[in-house]
N, C-alpha and C. Protein backbone atom coordinates (compact mmCIF):
# COMPACT_ATOMS: atom_id res chain seq x y z
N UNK A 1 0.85 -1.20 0.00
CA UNK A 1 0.00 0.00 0.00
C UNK A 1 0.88 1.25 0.00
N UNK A 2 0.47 2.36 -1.38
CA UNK A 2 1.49 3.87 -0.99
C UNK A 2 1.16 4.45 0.30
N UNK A 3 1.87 4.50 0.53
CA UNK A 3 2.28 5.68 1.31
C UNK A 3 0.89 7.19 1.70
N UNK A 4 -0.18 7.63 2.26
CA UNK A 4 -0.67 8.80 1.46
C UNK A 4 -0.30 10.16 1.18
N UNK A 5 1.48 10.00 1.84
CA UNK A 5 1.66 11.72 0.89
C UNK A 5 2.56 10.94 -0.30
N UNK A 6 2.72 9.61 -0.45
CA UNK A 6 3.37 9.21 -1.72
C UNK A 6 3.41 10.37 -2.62
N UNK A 7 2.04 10.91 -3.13
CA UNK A 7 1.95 11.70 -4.74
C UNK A 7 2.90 12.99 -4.21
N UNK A 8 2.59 13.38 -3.42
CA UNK A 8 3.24 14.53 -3.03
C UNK A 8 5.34 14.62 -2.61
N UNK A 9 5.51 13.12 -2.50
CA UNK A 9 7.06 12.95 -2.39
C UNK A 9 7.29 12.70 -3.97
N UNK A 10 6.40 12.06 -4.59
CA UNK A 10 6.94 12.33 -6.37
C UNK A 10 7.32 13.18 -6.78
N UNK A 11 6.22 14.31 -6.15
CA UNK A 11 5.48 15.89 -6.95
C UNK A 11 6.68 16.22 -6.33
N UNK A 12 7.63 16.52 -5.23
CA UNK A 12 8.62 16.86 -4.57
C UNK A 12 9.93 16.68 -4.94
N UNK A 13 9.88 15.31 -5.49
CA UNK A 13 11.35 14.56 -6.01
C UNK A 13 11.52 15.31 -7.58
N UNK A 14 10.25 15.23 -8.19
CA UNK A 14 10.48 15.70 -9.85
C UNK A 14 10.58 17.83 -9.64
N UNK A 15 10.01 17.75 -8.88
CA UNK A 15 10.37 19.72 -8.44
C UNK A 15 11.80 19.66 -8.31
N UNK A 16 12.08 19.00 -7.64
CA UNK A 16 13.56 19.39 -7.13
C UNK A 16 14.84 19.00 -8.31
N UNK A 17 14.14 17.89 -9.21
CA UNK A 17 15.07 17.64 -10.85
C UNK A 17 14.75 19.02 -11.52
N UNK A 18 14.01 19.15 -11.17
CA UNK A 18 13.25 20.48 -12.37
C UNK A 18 14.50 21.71 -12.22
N UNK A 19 14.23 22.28 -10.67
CA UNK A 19 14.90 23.16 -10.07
C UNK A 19 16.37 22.99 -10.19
N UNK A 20 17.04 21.38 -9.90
CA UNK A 20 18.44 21.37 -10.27
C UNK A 20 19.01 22.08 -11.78
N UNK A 21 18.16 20.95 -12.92
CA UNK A 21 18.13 20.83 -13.93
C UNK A 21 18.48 22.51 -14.00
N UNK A 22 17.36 23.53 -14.09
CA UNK A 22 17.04 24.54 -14.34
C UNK A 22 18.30 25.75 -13.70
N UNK A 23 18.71 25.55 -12.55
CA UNK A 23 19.96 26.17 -12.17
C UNK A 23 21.01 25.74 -13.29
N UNK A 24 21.71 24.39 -13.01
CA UNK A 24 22.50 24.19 -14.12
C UNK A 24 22.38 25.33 -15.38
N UNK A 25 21.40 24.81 -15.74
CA UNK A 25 21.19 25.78 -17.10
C UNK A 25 21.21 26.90 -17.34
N UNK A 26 21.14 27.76 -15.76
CA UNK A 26 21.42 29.45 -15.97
C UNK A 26 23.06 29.85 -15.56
N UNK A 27 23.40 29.03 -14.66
CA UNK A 27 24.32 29.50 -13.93
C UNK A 27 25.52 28.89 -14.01
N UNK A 28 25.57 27.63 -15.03
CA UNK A 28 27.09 26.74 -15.40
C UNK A 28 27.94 26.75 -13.86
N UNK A 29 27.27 26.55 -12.79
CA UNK A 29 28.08 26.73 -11.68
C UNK A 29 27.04 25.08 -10.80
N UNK A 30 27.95 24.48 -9.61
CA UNK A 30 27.56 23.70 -9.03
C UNK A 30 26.09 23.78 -8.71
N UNK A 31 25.15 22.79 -8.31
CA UNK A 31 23.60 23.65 -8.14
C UNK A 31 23.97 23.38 -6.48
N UNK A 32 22.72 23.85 -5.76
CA UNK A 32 22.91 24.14 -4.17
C UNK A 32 22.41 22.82 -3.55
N UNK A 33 22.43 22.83 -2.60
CA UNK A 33 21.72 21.86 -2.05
C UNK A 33 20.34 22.18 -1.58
N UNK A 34 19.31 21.67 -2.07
CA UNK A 34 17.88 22.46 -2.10
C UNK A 34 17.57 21.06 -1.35
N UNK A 35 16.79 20.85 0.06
CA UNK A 35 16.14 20.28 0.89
C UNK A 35 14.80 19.45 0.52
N UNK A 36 14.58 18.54 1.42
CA UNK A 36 13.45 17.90 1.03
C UNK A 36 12.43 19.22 1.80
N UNK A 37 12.42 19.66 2.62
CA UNK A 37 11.66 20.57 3.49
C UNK A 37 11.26 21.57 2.14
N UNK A 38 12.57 22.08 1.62
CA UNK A 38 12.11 22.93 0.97
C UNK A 38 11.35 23.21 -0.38
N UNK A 39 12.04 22.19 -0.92
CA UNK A 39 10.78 21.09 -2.37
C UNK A 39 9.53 21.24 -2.30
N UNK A 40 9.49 20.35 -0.79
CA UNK A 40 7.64 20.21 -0.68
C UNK A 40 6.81 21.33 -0.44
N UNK A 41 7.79 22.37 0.56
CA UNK A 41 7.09 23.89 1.03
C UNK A 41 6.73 24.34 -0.82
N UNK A 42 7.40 24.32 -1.96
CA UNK A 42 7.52 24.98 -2.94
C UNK A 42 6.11 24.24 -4.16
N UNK A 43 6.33 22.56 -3.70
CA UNK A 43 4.92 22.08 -4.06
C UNK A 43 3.20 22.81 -3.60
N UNK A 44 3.69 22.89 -2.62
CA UNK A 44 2.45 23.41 -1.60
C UNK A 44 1.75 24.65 -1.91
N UNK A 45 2.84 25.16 -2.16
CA UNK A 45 2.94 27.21 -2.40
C UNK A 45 2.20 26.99 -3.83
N UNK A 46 3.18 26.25 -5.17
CA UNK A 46 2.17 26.26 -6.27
C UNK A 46 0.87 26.28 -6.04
N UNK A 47 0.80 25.09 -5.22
CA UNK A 47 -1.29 25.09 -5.02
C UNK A 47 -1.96 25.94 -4.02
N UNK A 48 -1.66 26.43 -3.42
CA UNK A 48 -2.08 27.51 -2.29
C UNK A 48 -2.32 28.65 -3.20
N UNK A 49 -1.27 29.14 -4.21
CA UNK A 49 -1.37 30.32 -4.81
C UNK A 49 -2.41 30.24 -5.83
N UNK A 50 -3.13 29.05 -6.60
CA UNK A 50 -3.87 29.35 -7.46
C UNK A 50 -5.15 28.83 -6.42
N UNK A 51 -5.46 28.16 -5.35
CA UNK A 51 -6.23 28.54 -4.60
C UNK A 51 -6.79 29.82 -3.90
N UNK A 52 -5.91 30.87 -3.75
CA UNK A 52 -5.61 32.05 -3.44
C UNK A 52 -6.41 33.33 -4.38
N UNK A 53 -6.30 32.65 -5.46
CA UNK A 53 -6.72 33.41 -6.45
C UNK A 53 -8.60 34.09 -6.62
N UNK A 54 -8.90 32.54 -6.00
CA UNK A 54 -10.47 31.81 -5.87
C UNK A 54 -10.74 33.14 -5.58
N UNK A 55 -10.25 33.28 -4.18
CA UNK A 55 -11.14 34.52 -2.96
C UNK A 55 -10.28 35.54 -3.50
N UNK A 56 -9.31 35.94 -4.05
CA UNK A 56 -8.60 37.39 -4.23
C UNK A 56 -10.04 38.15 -4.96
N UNK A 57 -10.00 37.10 -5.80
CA UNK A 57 -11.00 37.63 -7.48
C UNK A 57 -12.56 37.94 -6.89
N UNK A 58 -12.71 37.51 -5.28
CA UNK A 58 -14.38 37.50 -4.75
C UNK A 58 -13.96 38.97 -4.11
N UNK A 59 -12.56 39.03 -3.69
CA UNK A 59 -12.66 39.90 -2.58
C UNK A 59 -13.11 41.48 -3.26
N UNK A 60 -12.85 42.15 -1.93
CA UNK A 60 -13.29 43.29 -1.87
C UNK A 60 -12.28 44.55 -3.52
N UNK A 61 -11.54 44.07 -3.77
CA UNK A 61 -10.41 44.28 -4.90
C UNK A 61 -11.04 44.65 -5.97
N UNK A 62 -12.47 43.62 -6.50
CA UNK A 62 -12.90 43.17 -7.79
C UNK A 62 -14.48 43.64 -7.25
N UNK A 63 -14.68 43.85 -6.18
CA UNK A 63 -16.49 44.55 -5.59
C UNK A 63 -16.73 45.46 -6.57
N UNK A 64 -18.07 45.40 -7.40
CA UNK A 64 -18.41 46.01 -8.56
C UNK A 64 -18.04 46.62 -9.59
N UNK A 65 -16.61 45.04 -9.99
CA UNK A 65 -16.13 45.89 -11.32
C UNK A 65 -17.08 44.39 -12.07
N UNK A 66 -17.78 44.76 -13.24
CA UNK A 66 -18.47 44.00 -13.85
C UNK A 66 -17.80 43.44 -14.73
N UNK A 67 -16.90 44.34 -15.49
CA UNK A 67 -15.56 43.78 -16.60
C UNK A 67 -15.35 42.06 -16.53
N UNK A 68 -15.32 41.43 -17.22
CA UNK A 68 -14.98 39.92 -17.43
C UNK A 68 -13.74 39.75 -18.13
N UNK A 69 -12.89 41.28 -18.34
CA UNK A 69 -12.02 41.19 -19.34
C UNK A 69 -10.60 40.78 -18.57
N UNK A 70 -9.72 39.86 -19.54
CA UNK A 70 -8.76 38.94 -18.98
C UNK A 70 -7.62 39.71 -19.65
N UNK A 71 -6.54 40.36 -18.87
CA UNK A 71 -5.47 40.79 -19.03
C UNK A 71 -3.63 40.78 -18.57
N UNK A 72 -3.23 40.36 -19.66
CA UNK A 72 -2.08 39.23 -19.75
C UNK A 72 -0.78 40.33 -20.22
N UNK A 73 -0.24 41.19 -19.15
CA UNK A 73 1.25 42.19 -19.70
C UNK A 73 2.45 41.33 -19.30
N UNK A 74 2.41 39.96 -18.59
CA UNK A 74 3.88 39.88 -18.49
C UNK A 74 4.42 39.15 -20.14
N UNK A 75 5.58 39.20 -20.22
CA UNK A 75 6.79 38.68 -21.17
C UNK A 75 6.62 37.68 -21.15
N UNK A 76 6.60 36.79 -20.03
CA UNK A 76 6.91 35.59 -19.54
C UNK A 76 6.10 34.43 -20.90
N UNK A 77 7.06 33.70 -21.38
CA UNK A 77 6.16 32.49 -22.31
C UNK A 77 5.84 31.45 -21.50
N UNK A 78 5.25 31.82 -20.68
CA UNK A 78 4.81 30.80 -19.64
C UNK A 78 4.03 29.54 -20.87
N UNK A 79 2.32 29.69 -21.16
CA UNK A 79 2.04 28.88 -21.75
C UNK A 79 3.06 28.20 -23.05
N UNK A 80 3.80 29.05 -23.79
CA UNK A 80 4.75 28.11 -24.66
C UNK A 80 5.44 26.92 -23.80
N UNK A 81 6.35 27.46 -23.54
CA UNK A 81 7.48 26.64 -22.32
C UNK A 81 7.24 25.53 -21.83
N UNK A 82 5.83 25.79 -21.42
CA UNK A 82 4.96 25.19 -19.88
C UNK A 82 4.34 23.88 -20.99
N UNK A 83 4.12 24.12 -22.02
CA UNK A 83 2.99 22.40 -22.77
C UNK A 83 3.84 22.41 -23.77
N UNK A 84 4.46 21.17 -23.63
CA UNK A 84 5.54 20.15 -24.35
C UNK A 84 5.01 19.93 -25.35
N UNK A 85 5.58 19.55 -26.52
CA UNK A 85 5.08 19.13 -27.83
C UNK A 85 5.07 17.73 -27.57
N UNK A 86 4.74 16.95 -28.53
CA UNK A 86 4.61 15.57 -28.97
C UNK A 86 6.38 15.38 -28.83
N UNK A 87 7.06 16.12 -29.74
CA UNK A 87 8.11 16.10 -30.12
C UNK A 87 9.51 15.89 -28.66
N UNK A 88 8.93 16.74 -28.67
CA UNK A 88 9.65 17.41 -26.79
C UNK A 88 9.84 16.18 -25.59
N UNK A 89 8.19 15.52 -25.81
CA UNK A 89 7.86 14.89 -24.68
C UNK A 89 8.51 13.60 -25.51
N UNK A 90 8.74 12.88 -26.57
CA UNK A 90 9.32 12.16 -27.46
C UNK A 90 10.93 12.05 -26.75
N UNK A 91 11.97 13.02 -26.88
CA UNK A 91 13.02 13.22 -26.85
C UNK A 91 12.99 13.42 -24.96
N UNK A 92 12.26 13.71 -23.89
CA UNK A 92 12.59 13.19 -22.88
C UNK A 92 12.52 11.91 -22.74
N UNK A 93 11.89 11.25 -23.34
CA UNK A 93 11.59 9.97 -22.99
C UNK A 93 13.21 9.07 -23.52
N UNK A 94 13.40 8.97 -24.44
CA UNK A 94 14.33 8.53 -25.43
C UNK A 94 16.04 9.16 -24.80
N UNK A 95 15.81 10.06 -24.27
CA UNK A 95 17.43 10.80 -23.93
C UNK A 95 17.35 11.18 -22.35
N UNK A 96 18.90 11.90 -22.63
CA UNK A 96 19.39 11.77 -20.92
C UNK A 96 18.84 13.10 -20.69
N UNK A 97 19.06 13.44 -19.44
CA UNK A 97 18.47 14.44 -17.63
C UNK A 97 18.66 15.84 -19.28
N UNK A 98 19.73 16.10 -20.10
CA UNK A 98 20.07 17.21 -20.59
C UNK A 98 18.99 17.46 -21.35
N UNK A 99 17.97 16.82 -22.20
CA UNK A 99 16.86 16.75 -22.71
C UNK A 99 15.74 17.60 -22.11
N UNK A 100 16.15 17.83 -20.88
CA UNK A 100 14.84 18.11 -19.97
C UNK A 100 14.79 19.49 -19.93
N UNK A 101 15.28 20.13 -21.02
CA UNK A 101 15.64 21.48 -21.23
C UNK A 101 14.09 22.19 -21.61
N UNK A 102 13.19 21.58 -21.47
CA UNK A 102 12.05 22.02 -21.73
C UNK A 102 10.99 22.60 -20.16
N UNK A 103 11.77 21.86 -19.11
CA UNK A 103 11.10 21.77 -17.89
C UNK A 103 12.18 23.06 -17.55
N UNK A 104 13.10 23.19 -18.01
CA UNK A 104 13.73 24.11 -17.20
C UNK A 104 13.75 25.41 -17.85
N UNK A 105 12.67 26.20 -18.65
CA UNK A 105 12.78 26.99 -19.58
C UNK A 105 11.04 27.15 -19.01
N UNK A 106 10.66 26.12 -18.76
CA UNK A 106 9.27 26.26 -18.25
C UNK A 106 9.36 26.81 -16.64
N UNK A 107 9.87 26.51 -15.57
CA UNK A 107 10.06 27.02 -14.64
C UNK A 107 11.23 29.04 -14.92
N UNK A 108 11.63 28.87 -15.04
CA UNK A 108 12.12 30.24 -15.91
C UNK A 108 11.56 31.29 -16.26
N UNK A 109 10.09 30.57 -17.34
CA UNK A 109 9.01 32.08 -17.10
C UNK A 109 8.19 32.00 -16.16
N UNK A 110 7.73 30.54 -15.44
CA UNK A 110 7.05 30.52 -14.26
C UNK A 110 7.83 31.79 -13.19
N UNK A 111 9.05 31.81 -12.99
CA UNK A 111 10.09 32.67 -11.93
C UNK A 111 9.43 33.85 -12.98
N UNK A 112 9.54 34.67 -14.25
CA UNK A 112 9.22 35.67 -14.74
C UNK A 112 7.83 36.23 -14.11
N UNK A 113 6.76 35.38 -14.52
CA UNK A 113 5.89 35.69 -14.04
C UNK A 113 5.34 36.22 -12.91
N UNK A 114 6.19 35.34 -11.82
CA UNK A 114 5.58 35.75 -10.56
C UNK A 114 6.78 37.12 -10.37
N UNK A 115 7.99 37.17 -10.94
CA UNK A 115 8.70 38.73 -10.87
C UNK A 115 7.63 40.00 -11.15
N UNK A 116 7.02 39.62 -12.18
CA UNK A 116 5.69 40.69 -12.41
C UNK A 116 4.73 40.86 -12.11
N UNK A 117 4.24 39.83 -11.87
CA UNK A 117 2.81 39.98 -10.61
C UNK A 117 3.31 40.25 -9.02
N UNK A 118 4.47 39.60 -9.04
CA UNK A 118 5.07 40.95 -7.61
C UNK A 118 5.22 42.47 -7.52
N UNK A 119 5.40 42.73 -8.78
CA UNK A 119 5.92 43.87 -9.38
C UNK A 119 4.66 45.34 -9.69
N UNK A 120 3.75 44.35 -9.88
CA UNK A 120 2.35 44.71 -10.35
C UNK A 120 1.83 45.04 -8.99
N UNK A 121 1.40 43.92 -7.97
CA UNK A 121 0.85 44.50 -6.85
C UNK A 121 1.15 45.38 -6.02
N UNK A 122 3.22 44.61 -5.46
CA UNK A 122 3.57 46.03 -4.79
C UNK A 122 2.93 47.18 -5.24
N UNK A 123 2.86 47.45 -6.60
CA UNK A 123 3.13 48.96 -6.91
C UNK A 123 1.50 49.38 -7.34
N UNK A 124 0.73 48.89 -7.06
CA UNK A 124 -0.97 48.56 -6.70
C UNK A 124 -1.34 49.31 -5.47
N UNK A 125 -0.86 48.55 -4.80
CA UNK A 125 -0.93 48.50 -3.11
C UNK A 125 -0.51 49.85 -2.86
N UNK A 126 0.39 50.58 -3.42
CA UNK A 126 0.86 51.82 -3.14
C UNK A 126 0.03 53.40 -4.17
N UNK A 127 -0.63 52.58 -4.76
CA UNK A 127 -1.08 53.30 -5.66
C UNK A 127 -2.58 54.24 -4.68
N UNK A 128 -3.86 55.16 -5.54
CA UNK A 128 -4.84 55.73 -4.83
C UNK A 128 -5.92 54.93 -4.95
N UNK A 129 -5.96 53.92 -3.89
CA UNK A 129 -6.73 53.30 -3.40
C UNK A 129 -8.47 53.78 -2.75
N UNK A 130 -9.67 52.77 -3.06
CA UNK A 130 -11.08 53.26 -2.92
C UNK A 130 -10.69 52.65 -1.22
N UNK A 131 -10.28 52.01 -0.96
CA UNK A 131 -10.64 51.36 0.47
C UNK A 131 -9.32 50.56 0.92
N UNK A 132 -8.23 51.42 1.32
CA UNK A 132 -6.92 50.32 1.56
C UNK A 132 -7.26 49.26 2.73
N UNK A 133 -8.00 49.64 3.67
CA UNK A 133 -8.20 48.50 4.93
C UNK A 133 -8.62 46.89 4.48
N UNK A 134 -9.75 47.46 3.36
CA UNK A 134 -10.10 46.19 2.90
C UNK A 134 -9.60 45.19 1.61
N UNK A 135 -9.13 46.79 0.72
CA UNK A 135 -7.73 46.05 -0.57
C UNK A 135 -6.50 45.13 -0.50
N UNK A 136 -5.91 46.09 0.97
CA UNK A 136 -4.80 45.59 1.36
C UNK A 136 -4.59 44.65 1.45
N UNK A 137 -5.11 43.72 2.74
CA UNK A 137 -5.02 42.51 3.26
C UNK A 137 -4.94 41.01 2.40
N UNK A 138 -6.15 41.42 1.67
CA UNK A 138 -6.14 40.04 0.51
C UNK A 138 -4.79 40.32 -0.52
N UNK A 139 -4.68 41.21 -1.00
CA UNK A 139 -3.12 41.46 -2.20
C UNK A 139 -2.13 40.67 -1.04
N UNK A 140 -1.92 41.43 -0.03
CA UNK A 140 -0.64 40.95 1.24
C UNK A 140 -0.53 39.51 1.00
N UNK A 141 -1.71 39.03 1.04
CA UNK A 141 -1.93 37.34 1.21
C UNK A 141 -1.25 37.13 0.10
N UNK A 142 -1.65 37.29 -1.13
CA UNK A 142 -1.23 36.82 -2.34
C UNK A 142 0.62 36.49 -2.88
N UNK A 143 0.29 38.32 -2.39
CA UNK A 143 2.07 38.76 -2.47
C UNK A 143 2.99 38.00 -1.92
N UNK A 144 2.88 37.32 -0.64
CA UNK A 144 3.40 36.37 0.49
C UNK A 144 3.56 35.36 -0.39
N UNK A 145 2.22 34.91 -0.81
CA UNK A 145 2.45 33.56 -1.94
C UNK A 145 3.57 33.62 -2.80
N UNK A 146 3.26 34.61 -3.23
CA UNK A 146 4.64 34.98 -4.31
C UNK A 146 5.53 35.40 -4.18
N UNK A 147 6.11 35.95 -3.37
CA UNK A 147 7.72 36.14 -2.47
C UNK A 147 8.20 35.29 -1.99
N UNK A 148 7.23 34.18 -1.63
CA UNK A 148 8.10 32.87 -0.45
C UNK A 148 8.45 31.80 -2.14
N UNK A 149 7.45 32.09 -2.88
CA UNK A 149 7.70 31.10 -4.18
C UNK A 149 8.88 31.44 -5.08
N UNK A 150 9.13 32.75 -5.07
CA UNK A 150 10.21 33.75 -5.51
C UNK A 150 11.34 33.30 -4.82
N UNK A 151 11.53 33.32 -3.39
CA UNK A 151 12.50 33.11 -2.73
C UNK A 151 13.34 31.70 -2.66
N UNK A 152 12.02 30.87 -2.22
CA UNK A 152 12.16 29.30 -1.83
C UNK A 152 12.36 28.54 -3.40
N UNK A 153 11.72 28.79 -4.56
CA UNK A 153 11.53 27.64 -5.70
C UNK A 153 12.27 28.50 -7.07
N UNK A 154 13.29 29.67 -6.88
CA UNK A 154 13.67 30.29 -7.79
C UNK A 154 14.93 29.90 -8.21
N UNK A 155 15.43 29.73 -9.49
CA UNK A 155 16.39 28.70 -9.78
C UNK A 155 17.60 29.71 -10.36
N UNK A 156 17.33 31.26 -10.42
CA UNK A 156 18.49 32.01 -10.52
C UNK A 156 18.47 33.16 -9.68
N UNK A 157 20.09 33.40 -9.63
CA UNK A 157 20.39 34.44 -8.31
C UNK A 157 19.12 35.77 -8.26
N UNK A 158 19.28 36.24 -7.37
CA UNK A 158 18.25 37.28 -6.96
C UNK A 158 18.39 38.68 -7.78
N UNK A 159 17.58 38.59 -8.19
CA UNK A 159 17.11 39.95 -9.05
C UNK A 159 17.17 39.72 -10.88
N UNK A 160 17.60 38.38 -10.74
CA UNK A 160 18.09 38.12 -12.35
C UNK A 160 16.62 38.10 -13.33
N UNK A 161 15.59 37.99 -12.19
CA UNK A 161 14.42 37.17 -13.01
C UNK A 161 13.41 38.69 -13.57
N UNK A 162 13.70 39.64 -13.06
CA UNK A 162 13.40 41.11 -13.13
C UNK A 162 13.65 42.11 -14.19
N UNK A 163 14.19 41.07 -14.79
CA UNK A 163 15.39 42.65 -16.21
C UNK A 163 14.02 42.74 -16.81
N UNK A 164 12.65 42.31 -17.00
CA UNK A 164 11.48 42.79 -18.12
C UNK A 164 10.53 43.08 -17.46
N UNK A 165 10.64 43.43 -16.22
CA UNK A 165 9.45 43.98 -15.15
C UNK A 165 8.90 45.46 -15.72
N UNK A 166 8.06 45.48 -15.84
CA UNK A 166 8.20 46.84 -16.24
C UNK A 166 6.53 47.54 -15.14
N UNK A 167 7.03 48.57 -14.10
CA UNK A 167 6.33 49.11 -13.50
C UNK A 167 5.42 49.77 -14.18
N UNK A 168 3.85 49.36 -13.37
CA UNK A 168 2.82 49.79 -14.32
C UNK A 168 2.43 51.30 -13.72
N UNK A 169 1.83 52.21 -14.39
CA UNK A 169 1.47 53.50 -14.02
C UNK A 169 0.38 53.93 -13.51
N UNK A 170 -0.17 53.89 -12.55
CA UNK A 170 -1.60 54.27 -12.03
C UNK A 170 -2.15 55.80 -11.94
N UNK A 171 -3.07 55.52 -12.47
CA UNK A 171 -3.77 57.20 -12.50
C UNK A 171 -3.93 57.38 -10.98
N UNK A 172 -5.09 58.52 -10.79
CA UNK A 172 -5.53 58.95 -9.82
C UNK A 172 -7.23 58.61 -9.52
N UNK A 173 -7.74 58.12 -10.32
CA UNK A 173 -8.71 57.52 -10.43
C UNK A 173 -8.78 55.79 -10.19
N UNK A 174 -9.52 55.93 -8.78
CA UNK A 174 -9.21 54.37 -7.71
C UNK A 174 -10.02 53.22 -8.58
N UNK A 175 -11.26 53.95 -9.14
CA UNK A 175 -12.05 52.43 -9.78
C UNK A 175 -11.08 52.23 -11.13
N UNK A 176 -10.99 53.40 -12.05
CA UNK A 176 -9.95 52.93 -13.32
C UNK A 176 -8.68 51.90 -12.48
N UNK A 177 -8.52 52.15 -11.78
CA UNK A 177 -6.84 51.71 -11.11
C UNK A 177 -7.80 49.92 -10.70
N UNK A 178 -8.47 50.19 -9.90
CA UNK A 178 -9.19 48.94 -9.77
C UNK A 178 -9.01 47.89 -10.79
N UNK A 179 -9.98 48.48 -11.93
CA UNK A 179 -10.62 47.74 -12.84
C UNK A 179 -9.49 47.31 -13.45
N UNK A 180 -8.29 48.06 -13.67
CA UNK A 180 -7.63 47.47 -14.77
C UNK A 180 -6.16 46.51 -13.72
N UNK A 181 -6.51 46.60 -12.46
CA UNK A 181 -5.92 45.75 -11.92
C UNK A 181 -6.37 44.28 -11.64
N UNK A 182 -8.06 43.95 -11.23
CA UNK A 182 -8.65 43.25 -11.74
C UNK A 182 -8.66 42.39 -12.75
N UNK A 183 -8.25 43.38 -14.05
CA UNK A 183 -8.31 42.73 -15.71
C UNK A 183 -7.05 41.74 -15.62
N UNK A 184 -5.98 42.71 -14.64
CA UNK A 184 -4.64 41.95 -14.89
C UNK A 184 -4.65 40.72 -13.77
N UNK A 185 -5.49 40.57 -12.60
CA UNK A 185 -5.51 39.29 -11.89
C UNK A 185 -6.19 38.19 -12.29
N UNK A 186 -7.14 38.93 -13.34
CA UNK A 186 -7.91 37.66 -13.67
C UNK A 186 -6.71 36.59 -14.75
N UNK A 187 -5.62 37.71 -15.59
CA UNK A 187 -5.05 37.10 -16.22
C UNK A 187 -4.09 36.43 -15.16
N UNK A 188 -3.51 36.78 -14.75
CA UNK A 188 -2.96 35.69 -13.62
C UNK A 188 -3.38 34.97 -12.89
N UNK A 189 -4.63 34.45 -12.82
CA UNK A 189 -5.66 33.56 -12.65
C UNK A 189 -5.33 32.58 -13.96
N UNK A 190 -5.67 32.79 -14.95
CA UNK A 190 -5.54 31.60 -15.76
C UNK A 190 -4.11 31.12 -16.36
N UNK A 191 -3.05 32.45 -15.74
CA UNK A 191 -1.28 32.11 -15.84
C UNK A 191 -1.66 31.01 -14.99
N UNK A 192 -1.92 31.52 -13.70
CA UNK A 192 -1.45 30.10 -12.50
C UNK A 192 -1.90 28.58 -12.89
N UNK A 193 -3.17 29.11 -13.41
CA UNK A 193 -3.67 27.73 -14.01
C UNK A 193 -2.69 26.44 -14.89
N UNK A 194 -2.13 27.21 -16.03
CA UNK A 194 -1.40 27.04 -16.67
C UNK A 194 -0.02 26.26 -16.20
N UNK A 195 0.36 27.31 -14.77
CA UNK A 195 1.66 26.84 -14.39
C UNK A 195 1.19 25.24 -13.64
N UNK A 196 0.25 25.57 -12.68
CA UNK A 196 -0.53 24.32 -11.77
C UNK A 196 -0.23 22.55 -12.61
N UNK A 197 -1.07 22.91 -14.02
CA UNK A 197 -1.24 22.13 -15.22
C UNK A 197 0.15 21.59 -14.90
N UNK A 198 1.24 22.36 -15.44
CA UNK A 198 2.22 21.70 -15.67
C UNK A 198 3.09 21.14 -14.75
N UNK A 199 2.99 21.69 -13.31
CA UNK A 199 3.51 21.27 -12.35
C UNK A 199 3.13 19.85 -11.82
N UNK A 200 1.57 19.46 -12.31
CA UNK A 200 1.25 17.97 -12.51
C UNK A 200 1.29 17.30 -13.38
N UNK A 201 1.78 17.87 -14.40
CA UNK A 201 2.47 17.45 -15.52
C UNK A 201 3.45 16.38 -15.08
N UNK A 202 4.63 17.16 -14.77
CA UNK A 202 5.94 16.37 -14.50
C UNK A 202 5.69 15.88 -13.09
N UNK A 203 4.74 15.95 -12.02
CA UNK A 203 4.71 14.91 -10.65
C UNK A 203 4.07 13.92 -11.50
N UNK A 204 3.22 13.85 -11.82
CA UNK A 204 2.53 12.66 -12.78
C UNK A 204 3.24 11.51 -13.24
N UNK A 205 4.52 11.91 -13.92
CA UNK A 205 5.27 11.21 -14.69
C UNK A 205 5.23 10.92 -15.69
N UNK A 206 4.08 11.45 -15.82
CA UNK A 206 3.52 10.90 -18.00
C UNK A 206 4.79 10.76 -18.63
N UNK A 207 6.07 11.58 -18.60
CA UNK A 207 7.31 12.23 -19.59
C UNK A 207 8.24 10.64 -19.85
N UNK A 208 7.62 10.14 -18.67
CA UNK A 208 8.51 8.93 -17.93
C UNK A 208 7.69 7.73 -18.25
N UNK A 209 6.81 8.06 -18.97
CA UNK A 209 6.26 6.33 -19.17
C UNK A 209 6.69 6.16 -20.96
């Protein structure tokens, strides 16, 4: 009989190839010694953060903006990167750990992404707010998600993942500032999705059968 966090020591073991893999590949230097503690904290965080999203998008943030419109400014080729071709998933199967250059190019804009949706809220949060008591708190939550994921599951030195951040400009008008912050969480709502996908992608093992 498995184990029942079995799926989750897979999902842990293939994060942490991902993350080696993926250092190697930026930094031609030894990779670190990255923990079982810290693997699984970094499994966890993926799913917390697109759980997170659920209530951001109910909260008080998105209170009577009607807009349904989905808005996507980072760089990041997250969806390219992130879904393997036929081809791709072919040549992991067939070749060695160096092959896996697809998982580590996929975590890469995953690190992009969350550089800009950090980038985005800080500078939200500071912006002219309809109600900071009640804005605040839920972004904080989020942001946390994404600083500890930044910190703990990021596979190049600090600040490297930032060179295409580009600070957004807020008027003075709190619902415009709202709404079009909104537009941009909903798109990071269906980024996370995306990343989630693939992060059970490779615990799965499909690459490997």
């Amino acid at each position: 009989m498995k184990h029942p966090n079995f799926p989750l020591f897979v999902h842990c073991a293939l994060l942490l190839l991902l993350l080696t893999l993926g250092w190697r590949a930026s930094t031609g230097v030894p990779v670190p010694d990255l923990s079982t503690e810290k693997c699984e904290q970094c499994s966890l965080l993926f799913r917390s953060l697109l759980l997170n999203f659920t209530d951001l998008l109910n909260s008080s943030v998105c209170f009577g903006i009607t807009s349904n419109k989905v808005v996507l400014k980072s760089k990041a080729q997250t969806l390219l990167t992130c879904t393997p071709t036929l081809s791709q998933v072919t040549s992991v199967m067939m070749s060695s750990l160096s092959h896996l250059s697809w998982q580590s190019e996929c975590l890469r804009n995953i690190m992009k992404d969350l550089a800009h949706y950090d980038t985005v809220i800080q500078s939200y949060i500071k912006s002219s707010l309809r109600n900071p008591e009640e804005e605040v708190p839920p972004l904080n939550q989020t942001l946390g998600i994404i600083q500890s994921l930044r910190k703990n599951c990021a596979m190049m030195t600090n600040g490297e993942d930032d060179s295409e951040v580009t600070v957004p400009v807020w008027g003075s008008e709190s619902f415009i500032n709202r709404q079009d912050m909104c537009n941009m969480l909903r798109g990071f709502y269906v980024r996370t999705i995306t990343i989630n996908r693939a992060m059970g992608y490779i615990s799965s093992g499909d690459h490997r059968k």
